[in-house]
Protein backbone atom coordinates (compact mmCIF):
# COMPACT_ATOMS: atom_id res chain seq x y z
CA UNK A 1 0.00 0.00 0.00
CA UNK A 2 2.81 2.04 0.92
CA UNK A 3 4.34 1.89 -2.44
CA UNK A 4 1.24 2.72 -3.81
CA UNK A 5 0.98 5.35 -2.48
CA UNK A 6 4.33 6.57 -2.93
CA UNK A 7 4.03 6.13 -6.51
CA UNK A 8 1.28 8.51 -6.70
CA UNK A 9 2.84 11.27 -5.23
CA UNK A 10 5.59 10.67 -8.12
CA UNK A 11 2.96 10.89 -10.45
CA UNK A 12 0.64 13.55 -9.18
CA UNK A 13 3.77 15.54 -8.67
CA UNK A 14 4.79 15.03 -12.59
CA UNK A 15 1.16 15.84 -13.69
CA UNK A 16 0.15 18.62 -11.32
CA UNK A 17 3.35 19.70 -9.84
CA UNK A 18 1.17 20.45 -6.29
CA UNK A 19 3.97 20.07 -3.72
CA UNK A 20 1.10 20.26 -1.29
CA UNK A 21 -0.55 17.10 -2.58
CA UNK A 22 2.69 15.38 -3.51
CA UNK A 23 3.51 15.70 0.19
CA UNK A 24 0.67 14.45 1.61
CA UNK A 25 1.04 11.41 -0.61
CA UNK A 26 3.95 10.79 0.53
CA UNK A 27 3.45 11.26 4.52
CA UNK A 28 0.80 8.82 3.76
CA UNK A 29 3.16 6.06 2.81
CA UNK A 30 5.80 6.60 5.18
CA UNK A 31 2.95 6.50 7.77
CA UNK A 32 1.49 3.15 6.34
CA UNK A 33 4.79 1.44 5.95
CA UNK A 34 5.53 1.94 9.66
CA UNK A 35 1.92 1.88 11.19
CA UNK A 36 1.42 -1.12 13.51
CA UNK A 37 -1.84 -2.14 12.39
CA UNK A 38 -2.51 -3.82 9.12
CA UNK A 39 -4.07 -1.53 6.80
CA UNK A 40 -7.11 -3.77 5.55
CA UNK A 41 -8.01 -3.78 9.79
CA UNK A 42 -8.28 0.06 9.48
CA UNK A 43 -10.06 -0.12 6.37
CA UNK A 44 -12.41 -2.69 8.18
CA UNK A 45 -13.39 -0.28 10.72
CA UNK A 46 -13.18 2.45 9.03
CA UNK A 47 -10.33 4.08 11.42
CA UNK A 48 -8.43 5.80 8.61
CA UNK A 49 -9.09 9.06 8.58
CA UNK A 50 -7.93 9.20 12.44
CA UNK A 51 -4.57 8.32 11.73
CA UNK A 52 -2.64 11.47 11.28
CA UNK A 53 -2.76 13.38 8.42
CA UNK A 54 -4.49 10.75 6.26
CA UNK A 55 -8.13 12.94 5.30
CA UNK A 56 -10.92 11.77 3.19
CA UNK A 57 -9.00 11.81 0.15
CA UNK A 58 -6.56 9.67 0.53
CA UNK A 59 -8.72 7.80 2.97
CA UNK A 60 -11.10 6.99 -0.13
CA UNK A 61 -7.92 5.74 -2.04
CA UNK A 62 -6.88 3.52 0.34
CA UNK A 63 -9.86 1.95 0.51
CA UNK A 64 -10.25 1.83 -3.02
CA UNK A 65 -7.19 -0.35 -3.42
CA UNK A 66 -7.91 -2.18 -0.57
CA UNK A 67 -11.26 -3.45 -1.51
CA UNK A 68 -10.23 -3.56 -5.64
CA UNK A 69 -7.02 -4.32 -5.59
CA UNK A 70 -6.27 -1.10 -7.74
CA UNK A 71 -6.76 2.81 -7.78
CA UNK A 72 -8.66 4.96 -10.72
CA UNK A 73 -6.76 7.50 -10.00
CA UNK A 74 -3.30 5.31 -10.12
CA UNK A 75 -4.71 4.19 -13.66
CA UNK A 76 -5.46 7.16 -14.89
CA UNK A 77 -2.39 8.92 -14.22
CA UNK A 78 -0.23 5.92 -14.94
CA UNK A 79 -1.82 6.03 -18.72
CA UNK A 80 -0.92 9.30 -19.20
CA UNK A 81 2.78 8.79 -19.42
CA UNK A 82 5.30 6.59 -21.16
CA UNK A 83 6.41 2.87 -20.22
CA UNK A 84 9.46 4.40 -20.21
CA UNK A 85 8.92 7.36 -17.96
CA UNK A 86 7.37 5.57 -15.49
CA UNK A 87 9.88 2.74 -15.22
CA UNK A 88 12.98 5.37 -14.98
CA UNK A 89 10.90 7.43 -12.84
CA UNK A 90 10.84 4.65 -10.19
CA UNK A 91 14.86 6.22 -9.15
CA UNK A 92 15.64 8.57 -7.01
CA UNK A 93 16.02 12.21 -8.33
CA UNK A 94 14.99 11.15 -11.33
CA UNK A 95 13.00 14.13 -13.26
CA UNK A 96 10.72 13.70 -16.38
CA UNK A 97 13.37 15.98 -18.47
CA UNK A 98 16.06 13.48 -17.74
CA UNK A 99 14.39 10.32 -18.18
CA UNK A 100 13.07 11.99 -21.69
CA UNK A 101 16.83 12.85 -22.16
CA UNK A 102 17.80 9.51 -21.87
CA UNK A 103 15.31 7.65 -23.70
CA UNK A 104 16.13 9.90 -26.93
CA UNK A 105 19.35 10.45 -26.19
CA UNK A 106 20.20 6.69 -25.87
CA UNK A 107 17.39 4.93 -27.15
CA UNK A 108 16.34 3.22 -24.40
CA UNK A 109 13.45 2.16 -22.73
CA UNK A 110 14.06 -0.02 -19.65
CA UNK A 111 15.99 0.08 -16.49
CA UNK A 112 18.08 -3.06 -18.08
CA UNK A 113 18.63 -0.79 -20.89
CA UNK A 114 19.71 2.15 -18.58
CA UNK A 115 22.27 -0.24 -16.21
CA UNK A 116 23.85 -1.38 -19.44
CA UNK A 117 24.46 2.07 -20.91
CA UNK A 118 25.45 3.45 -17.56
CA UNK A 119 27.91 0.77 -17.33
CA UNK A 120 29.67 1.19 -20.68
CA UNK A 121 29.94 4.89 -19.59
CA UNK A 122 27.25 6.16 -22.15
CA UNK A 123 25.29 7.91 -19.96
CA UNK A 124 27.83 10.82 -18.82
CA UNK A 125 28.03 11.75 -22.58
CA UNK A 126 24.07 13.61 -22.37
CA UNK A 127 23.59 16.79 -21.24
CA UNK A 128 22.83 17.23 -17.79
CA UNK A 129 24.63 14.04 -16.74
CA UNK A 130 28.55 13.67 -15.57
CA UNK A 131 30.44 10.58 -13.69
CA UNK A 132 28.85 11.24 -10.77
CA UNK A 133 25.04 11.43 -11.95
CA UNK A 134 25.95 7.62 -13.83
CA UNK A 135 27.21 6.19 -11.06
CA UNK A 136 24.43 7.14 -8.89
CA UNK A 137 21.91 5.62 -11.23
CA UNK A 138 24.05 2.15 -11.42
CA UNK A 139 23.40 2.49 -7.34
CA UNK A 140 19.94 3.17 -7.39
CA UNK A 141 19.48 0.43 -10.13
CA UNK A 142 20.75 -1.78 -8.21
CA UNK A 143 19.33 -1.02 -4.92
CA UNK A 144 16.18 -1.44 -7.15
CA UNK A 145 16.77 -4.91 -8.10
CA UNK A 146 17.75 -5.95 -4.49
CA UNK A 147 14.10 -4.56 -2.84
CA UNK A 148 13.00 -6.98 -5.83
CA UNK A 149 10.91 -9.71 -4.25
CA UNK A 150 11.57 -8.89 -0.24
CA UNK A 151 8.94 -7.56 1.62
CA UNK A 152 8.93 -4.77 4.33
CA UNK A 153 7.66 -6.79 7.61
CA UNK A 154 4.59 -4.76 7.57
CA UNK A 155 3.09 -5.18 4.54
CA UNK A 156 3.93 -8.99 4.88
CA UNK A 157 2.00 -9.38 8.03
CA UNK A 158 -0.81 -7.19 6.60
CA UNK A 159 -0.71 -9.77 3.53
CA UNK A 160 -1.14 -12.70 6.32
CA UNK A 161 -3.90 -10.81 8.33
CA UNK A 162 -5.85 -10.28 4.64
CA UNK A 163 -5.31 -13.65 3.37
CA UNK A 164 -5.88 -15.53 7.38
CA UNK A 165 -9.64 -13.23 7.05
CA UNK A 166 -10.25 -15.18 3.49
CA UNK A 167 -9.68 -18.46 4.45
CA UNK A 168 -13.00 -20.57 5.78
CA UNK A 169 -13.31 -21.99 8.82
């Protein structure tokens, strides 16, 4: 939910450019990752809105994934924007104008695509990038790939608490 979450404040941010409502977003994930209860309890008994800083808005879109698995709003902005954008916007620091830079200026479409030209040195030779900027993105690449398939301890054991609730008997 968290990362939900945290991915709309990338987008809404790109879209709208609100810092008001990016923030918010994001104090919304932070807060979910580290919350003790599981999120589908609050959702259950309709507690959100007390936790701190979470109003009806976000409120509604938590709920909204919780109960459908997915967000309009997620969607919607999601469709607006390039595979490509979205995928490189997943790094830290990462603006629009530079992942457009290096799409076009490297032809490239994937993070795969992005490790392999930052590693042969490729990337340094846009404008707007240096050593420094290339090596950061073969970190955050990487750092990337090794959140790949671990889970944060409380989104596992609100996974448990929703899947113990759907079992019978």
């Amino acid at each position: 939910m968290a990362e939900v979450l945290a991915r709309l404040a990338r987008l809404v941010d790109l879209k709208e450019k609100n810092v008001y409502k990016t923030r918010a977003y994001e104090r919304a994930a932070r807060l979910i990752e580290s919350w003790p209860e599981p999120v589908a309890l609050l959702v259950q008994e309709g507690r959100l809105e007390a936790l701190p800083g979470i109003g009806a808005s976000i409120s509604s879109i938590i709920t909204e994934i919780e109960r459908t698995g997915s967000s309009h709003l997620l969607e919607s902005l999601e469709s607006e924007y390039s595979p490509y954008i979205l995928a490189f916007m997943t790094l830290p620091r990462m603006s629009e104008k530079k992942a457009r830079t290096l799409h076009e200026g490297l032809n490239i479409s994937t993070l795969d695509e992005l490790a392999n030209a930052a590693g042969q040195g490729r990337v340094r030779e846009l404008p707007g990038f240096n050593e420094t900027s290339e090596t950061r993105l073969l970190d955050a690449i990487q750092q990337a790939r090794d959140r790949t398939g671990k889970w944060i301890i409380s989104h596992a054991l609100e996974m448990a608490e929703v899947m113990r609730e759907r079992v019978p008997g």
